[in-house]
PDB file of N, CA and C in Angstrom:
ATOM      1  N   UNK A   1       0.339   7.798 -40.340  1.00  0.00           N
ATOM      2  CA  UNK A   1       1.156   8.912 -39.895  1.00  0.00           C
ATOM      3  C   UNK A   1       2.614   8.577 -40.172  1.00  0.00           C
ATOM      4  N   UNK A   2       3.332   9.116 -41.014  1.00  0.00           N
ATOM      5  CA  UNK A   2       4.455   9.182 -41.079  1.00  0.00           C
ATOM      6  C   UNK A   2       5.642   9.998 -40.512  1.00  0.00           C
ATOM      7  N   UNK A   3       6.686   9.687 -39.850  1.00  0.00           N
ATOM      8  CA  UNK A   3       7.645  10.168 -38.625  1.00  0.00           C
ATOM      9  C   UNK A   3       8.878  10.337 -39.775  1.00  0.00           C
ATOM     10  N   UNK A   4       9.467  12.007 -39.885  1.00  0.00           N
ATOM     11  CA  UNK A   4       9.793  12.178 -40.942  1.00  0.00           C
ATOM     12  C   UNK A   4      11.727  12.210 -40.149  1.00  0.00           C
ATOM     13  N   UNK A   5      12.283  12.712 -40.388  1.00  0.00           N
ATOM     14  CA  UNK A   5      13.680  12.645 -39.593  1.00  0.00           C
ATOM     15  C   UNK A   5      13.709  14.111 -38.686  1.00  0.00           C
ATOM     16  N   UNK A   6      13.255  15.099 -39.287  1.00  0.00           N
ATOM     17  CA  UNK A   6      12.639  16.574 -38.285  1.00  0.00           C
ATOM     18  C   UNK A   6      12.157  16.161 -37.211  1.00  0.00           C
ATOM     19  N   UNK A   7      11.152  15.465 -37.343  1.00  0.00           N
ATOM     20  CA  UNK A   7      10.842  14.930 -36.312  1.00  0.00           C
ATOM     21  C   UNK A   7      11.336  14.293 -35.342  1.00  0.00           C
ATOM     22  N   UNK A   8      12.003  13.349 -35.348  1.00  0.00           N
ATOM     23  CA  UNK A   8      13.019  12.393 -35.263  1.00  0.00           C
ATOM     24  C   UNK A   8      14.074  13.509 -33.917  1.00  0.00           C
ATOM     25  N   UNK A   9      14.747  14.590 -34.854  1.00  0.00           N
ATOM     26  CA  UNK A   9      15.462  15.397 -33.944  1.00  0.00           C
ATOM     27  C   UNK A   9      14.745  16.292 -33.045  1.00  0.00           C
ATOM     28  N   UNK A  10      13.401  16.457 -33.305  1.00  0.00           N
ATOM     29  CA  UNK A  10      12.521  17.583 -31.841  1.00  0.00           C
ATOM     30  C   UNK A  10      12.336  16.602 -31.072  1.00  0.00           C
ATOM     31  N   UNK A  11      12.206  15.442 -31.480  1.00  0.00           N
ATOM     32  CA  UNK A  11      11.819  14.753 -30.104  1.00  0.00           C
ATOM     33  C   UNK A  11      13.305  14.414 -29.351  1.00  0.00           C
ATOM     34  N   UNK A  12      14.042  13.731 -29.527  1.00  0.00           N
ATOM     35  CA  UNK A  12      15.301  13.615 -28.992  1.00  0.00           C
ATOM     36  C   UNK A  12      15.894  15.177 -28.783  1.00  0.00           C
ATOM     37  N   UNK A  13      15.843  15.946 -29.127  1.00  0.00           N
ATOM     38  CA  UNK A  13      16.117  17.344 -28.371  1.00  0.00           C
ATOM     39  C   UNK A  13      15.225  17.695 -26.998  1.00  0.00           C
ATOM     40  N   UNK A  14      13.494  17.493 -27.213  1.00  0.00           N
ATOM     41  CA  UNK A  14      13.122  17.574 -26.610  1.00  0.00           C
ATOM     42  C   UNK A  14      13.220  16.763 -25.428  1.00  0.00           C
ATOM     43  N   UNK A  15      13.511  15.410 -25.616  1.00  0.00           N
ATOM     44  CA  UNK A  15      14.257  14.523 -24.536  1.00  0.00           C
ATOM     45  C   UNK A  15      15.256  14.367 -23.741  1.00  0.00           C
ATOM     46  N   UNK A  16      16.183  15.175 -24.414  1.00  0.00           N
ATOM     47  CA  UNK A  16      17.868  15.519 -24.311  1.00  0.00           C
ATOM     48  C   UNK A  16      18.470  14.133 -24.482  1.00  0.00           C
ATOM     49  N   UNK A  17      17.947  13.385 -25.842  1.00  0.00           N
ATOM     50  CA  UNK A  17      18.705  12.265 -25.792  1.00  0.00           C
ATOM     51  C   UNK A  17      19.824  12.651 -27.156  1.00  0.00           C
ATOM     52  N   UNK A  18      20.943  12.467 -27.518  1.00  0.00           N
ATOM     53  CA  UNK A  18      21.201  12.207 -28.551  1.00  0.00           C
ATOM     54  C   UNK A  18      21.390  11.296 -29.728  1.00  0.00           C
ATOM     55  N   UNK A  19      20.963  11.410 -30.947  1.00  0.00           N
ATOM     56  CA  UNK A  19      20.553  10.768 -31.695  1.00  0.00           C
ATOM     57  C   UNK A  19      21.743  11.409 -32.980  1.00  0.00           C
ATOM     58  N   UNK A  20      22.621   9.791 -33.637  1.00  0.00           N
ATOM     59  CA  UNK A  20      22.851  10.619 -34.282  1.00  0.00           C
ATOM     60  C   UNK A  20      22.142  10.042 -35.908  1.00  0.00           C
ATOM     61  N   UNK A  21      22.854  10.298 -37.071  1.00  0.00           N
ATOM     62  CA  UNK A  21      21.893  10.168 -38.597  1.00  0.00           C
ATOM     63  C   UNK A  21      21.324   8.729 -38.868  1.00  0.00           C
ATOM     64  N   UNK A  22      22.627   7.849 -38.431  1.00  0.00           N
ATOM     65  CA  UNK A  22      22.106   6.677 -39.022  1.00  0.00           C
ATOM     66  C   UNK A  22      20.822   5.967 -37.957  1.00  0.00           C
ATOM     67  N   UNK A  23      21.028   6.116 -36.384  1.00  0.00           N
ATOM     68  CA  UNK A  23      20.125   6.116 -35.982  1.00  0.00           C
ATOM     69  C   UNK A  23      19.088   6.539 -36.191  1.00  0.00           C
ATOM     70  N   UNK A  24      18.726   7.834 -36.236  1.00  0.00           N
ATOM     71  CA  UNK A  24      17.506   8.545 -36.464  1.00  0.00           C
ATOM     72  C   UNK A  24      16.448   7.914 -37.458  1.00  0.00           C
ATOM     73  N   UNK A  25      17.061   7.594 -38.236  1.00  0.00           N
ATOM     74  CA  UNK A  25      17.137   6.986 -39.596  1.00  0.00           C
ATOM     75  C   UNK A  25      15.703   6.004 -39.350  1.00  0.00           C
ATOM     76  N   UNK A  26      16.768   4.973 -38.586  1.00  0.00           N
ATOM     77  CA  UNK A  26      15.693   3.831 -38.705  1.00  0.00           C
ATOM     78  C   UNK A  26      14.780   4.374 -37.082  1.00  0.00           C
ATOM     79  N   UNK A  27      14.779   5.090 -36.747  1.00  0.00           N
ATOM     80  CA  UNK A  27      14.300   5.483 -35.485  1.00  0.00           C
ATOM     81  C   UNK A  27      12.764   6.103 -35.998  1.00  0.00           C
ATOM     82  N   UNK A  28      12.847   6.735 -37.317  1.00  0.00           N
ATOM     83  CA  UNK A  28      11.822   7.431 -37.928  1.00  0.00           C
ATOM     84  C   UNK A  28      11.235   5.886 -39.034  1.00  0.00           C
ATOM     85  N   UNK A  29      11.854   4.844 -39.408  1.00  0.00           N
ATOM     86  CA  UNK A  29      11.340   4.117 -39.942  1.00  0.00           C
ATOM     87  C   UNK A  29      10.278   2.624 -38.566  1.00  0.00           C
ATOM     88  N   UNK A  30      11.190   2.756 -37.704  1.00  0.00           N
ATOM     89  CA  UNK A  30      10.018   1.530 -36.793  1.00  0.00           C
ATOM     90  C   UNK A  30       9.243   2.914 -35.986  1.00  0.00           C
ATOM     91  N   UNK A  31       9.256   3.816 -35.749  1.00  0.00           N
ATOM     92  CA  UNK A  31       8.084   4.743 -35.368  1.00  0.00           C
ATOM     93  C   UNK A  31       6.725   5.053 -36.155  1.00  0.00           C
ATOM     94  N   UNK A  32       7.136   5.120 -37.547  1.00  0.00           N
ATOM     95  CA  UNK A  32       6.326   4.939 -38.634  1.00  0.00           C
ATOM     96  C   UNK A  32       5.214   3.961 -38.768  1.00  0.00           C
ATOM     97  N   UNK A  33       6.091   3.237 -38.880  1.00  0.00           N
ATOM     98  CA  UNK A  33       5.391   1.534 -38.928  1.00  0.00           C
ATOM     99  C   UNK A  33       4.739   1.211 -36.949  1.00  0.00           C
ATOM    100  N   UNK A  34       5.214   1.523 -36.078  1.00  0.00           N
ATOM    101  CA  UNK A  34       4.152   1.611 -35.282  1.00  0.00           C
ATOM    102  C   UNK A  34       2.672   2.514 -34.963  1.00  0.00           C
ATOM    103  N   UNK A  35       3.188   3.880 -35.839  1.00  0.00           N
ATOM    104  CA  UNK A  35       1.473   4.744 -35.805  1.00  0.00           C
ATOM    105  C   UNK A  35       1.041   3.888 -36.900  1.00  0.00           C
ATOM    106  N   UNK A  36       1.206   3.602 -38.105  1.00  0.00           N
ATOM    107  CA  UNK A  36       0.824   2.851 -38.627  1.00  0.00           C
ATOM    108  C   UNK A  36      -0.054   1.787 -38.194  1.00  0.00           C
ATOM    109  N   UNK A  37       0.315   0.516 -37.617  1.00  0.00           N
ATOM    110  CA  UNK A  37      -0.083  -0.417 -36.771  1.00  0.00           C
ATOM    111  C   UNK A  37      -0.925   0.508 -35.674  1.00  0.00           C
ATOM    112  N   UNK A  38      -0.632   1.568 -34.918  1.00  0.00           N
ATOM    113  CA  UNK A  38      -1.600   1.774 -34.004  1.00  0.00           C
ATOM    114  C   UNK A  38      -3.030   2.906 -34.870  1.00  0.00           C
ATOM    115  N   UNK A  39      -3.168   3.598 -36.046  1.00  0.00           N
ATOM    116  CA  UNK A  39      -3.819   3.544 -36.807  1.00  0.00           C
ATOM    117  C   UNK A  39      -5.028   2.225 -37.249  1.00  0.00           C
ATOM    118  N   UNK A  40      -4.211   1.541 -37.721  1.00  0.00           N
ATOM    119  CA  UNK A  40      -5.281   0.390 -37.967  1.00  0.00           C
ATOM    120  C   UNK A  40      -5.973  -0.486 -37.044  1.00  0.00           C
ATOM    121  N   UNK A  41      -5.264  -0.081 -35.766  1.00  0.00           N
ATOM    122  CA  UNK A  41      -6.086  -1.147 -34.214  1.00  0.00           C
ATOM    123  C   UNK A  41      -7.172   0.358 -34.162  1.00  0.00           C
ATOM    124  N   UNK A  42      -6.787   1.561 -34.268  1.00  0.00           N
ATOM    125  CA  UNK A  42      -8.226   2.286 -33.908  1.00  0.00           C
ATOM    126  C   UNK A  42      -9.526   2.541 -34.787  1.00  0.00           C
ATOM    127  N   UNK A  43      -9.085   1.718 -36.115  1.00  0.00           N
ATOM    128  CA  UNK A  43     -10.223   1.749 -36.885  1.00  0.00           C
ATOM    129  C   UNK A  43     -11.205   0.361 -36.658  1.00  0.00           C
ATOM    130  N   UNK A  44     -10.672  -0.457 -35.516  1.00  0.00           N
ATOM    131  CA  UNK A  44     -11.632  -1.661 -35.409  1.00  0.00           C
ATOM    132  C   UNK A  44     -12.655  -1.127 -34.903  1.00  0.00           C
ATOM    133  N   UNK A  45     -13.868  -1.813 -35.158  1.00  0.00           N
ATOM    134  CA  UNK A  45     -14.868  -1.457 -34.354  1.00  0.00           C
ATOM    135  C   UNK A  45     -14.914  -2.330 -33.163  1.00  0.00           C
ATOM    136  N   UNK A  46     -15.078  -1.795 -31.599  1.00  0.00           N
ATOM    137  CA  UNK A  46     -15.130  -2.484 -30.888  1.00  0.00           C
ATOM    138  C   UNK A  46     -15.905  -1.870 -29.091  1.00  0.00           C
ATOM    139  N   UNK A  47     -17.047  -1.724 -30.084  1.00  0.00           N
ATOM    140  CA  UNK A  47     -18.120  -0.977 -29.601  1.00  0.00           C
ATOM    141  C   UNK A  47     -18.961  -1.963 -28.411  1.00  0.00           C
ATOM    142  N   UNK A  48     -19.044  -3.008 -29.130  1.00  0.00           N
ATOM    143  CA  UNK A  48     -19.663  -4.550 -28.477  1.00  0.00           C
ATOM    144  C   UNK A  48     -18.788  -5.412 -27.935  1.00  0.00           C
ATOM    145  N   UNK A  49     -17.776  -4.753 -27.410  1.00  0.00           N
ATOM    146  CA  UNK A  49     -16.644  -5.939 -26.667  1.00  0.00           C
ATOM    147  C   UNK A  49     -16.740  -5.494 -25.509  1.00  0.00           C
ATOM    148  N   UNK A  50     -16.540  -6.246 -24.464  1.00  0.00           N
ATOM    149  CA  UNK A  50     -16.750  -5.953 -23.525  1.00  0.00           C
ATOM    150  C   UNK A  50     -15.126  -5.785 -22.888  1.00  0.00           C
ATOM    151  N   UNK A  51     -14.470  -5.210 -21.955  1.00  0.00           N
ATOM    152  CA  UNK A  51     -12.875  -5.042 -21.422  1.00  0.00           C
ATOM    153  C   UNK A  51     -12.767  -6.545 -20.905  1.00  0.00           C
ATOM    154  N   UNK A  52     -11.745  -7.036 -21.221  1.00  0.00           N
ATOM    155  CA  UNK A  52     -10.816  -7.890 -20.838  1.00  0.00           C
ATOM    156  C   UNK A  52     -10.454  -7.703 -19.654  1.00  0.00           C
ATOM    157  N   UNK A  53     -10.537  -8.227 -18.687  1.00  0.00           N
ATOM    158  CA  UNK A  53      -9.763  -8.123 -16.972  1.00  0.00           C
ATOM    159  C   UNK A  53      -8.633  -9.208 -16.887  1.00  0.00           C
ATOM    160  N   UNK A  54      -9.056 -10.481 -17.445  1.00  0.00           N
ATOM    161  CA  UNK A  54      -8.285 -11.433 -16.922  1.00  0.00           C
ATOM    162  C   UNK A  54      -8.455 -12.631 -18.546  1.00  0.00           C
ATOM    163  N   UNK A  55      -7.518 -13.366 -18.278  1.00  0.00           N
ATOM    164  CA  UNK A  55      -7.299 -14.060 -19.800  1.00  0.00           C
ATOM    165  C   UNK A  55      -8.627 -14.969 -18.882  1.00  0.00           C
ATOM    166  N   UNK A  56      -8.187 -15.373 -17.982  1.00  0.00           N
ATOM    167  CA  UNK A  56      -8.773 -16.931 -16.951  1.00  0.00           C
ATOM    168  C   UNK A  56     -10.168 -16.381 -16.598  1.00  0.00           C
ATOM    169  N   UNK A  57     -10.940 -16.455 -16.945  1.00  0.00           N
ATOM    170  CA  UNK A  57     -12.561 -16.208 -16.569  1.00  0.00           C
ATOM    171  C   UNK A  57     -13.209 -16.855 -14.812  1.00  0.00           C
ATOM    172  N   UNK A  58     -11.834 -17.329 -14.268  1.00  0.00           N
ATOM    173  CA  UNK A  58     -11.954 -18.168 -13.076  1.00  0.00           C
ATOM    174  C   UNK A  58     -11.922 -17.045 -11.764  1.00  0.00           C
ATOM    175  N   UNK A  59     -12.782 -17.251 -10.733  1.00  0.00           N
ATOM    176  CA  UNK A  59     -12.587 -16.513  -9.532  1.00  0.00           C
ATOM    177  C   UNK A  59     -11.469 -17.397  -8.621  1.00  0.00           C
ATOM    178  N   UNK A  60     -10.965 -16.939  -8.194  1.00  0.00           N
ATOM    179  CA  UNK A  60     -10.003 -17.410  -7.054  1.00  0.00           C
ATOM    180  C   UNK A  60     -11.174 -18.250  -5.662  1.00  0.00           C
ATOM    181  N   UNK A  61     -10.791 -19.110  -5.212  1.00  0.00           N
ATOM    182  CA  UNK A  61     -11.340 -20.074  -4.368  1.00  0.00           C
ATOM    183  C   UNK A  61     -10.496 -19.751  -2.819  1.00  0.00           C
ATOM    184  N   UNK A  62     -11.197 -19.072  -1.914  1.00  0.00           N
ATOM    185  CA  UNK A  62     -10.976 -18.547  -0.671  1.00  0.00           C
ATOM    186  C   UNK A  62     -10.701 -19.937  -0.235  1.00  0.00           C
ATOM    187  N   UNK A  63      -9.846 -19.930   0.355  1.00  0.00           N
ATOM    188  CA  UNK A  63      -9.752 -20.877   2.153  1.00  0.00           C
ATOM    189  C   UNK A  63      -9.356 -20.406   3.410  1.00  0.00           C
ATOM    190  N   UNK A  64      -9.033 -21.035   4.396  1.00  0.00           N
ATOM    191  CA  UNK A  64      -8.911 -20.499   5.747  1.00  0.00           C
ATOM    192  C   UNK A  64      -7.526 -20.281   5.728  1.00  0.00           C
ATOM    193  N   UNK A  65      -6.922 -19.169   6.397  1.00  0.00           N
ATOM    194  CA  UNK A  65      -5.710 -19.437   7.061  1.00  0.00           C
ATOM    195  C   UNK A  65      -5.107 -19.838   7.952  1.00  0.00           C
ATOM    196  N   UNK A  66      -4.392 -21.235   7.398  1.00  0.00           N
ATOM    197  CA  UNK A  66      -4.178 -21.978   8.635  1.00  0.00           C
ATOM    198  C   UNK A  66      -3.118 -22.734   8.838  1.00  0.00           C
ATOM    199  N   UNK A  67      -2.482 -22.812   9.716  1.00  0.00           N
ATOM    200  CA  UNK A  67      -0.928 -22.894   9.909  1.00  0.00           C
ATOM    201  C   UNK A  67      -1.056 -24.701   9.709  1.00  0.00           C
ATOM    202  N   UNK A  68      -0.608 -24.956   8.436  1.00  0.00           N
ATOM    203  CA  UNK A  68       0.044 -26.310   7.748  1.00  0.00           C
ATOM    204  C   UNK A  68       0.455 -27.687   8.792  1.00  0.00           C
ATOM    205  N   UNK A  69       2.048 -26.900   9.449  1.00  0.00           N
ATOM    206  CA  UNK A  69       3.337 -27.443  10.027  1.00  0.00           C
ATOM    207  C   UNK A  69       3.485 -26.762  10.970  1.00  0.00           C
ATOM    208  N   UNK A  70       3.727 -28.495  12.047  1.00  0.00           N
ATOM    209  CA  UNK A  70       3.880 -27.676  13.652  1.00  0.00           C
ATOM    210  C   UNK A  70       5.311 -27.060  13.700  1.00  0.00           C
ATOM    211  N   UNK A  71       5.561 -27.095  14.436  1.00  0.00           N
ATOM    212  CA  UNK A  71       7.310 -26.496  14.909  1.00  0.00           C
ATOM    213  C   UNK A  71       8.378 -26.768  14.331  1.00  0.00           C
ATOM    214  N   UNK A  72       8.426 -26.424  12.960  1.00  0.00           N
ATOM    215  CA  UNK A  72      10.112 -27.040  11.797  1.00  0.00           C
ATOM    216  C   UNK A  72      11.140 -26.373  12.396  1.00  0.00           C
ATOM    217  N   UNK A  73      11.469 -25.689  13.198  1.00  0.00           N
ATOM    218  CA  UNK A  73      12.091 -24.420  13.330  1.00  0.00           C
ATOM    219  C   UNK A  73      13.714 -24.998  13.247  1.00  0.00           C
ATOM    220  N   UNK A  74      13.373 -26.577  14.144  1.00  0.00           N
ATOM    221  CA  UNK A  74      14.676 -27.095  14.228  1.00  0.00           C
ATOM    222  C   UNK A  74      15.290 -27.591  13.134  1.00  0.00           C
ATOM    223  N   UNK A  75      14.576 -27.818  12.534  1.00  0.00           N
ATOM    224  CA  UNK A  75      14.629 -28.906  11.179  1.00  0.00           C
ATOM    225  C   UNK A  75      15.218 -27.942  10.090  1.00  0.00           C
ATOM    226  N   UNK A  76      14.651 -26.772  10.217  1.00  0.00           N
ATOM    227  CA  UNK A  76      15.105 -25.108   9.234  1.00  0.00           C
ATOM    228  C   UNK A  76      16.388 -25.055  10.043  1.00  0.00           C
ATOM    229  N   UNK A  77      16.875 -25.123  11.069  1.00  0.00           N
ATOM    230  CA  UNK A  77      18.345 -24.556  11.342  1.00  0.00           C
ATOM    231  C   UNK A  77      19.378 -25.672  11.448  1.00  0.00           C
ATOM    232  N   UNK A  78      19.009 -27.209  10.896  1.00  0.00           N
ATOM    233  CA  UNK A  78      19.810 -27.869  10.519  1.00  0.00           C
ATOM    234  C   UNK A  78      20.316 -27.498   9.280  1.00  0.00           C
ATOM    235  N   UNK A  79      19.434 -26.393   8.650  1.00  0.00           N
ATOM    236  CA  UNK A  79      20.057 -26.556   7.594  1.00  0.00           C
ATOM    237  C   UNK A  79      21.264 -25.252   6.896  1.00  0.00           C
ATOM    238  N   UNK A  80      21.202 -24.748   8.369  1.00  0.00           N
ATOM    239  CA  UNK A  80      21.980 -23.567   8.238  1.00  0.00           C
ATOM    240  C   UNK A  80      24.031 -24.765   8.204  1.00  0.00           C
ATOM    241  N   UNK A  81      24.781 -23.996   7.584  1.00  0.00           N
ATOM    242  CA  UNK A  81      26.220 -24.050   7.664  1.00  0.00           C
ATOM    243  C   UNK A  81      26.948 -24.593   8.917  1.00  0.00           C
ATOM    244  N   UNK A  82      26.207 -23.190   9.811  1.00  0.00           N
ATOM    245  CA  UNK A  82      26.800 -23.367  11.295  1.00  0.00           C
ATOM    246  C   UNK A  82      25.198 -22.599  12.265  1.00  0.00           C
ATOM    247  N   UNK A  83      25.459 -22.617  13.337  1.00  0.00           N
ATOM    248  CA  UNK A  83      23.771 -21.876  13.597  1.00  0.00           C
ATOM    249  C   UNK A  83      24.396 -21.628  15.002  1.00  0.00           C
ATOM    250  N   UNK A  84      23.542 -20.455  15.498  1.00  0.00           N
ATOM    251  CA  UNK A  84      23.832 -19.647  16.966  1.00  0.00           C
ATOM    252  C   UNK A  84      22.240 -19.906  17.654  1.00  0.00           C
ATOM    253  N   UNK A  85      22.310 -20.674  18.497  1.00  0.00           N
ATOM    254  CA  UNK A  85      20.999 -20.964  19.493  1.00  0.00           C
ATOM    255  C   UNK A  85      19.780 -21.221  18.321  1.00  0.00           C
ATOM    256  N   UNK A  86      19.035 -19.789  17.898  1.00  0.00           N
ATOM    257  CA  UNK A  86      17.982 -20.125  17.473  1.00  0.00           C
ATOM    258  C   UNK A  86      18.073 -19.480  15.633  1.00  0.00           C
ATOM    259  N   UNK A  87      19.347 -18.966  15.387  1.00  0.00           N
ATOM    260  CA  UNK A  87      19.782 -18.156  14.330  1.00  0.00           C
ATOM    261  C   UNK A  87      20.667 -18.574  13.337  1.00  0.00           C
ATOM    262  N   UNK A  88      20.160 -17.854  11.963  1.00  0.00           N
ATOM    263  CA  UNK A  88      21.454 -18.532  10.784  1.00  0.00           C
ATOM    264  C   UNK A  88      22.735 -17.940  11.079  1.00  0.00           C
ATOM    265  N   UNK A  89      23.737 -18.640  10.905  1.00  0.00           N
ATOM    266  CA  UNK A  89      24.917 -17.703  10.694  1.00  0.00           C
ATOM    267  C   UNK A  89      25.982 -18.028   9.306  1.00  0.00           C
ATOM    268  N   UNK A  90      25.382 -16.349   8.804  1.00  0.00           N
ATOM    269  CA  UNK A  90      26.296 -16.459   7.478  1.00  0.00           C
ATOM    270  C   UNK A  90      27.552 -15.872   7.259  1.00  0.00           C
ATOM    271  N   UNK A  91      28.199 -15.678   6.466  1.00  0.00           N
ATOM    272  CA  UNK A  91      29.561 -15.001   6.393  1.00  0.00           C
ATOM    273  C   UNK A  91      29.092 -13.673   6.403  1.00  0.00           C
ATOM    274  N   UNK A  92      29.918 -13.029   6.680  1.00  0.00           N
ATOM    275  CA  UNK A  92      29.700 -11.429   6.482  1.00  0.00           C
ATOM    276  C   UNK A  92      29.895 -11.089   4.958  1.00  0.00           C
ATOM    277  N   UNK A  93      28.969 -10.116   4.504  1.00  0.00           N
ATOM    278  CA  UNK A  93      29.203  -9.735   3.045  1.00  0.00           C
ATOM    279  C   UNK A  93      29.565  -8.452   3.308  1.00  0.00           C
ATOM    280  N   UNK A  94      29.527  -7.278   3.723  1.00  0.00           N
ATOM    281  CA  UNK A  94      29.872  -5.980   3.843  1.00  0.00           C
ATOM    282  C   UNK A  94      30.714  -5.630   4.989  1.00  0.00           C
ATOM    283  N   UNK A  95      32.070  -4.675   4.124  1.00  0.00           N
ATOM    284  CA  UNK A  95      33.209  -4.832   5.265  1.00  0.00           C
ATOM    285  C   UNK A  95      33.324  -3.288   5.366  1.00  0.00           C
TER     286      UNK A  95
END
């Protein structure tokens, strides 16, 4: 299928994008060359393939949910700047 420069301008009209010559240009030349390319992927036969889901043929391995680490809480607000009782305290960003 070839994407001629007519073309080129109904669709960007129809888009409301503007396009101007030298663009269009090559806009109608890599459009080309992609029906092209998508032309020749629909002449494979691929009648006997089965769909692809996942590259990894692996199921995921369930475990329990279960809390790791006892009480860091203190250990997390050493690492704040400055800290209020049990809270970070950061600078204000919005004035």
């Amino acid at each position: 299928m070839s994407i001629d420069l007519k073309t080129i301008k109904h669709i960007s009209k129809l888009s409301r994008i503007s396009v101007d010559e030298e663009r269009a240009d090559k806009l109608a030349k890599d459009l080309s060359s992609i029906f092209e390319f998508i032309e020749k992927l629909n002449k494979l036969k691929t009648d006997n393939v089965e769909p692809l889901t996942s590259v990894a043929e692996t199921t995921l391995k369930l475990r329990s949910d279960e809390i790791e680490s006892d009480n860091i809480r203190d250990q997390i607000i050493k690492n704040s700047p400055d800290s209020n009782e049990d809270y970070f305290v950061v600078p204000k960003v919005i004035e």
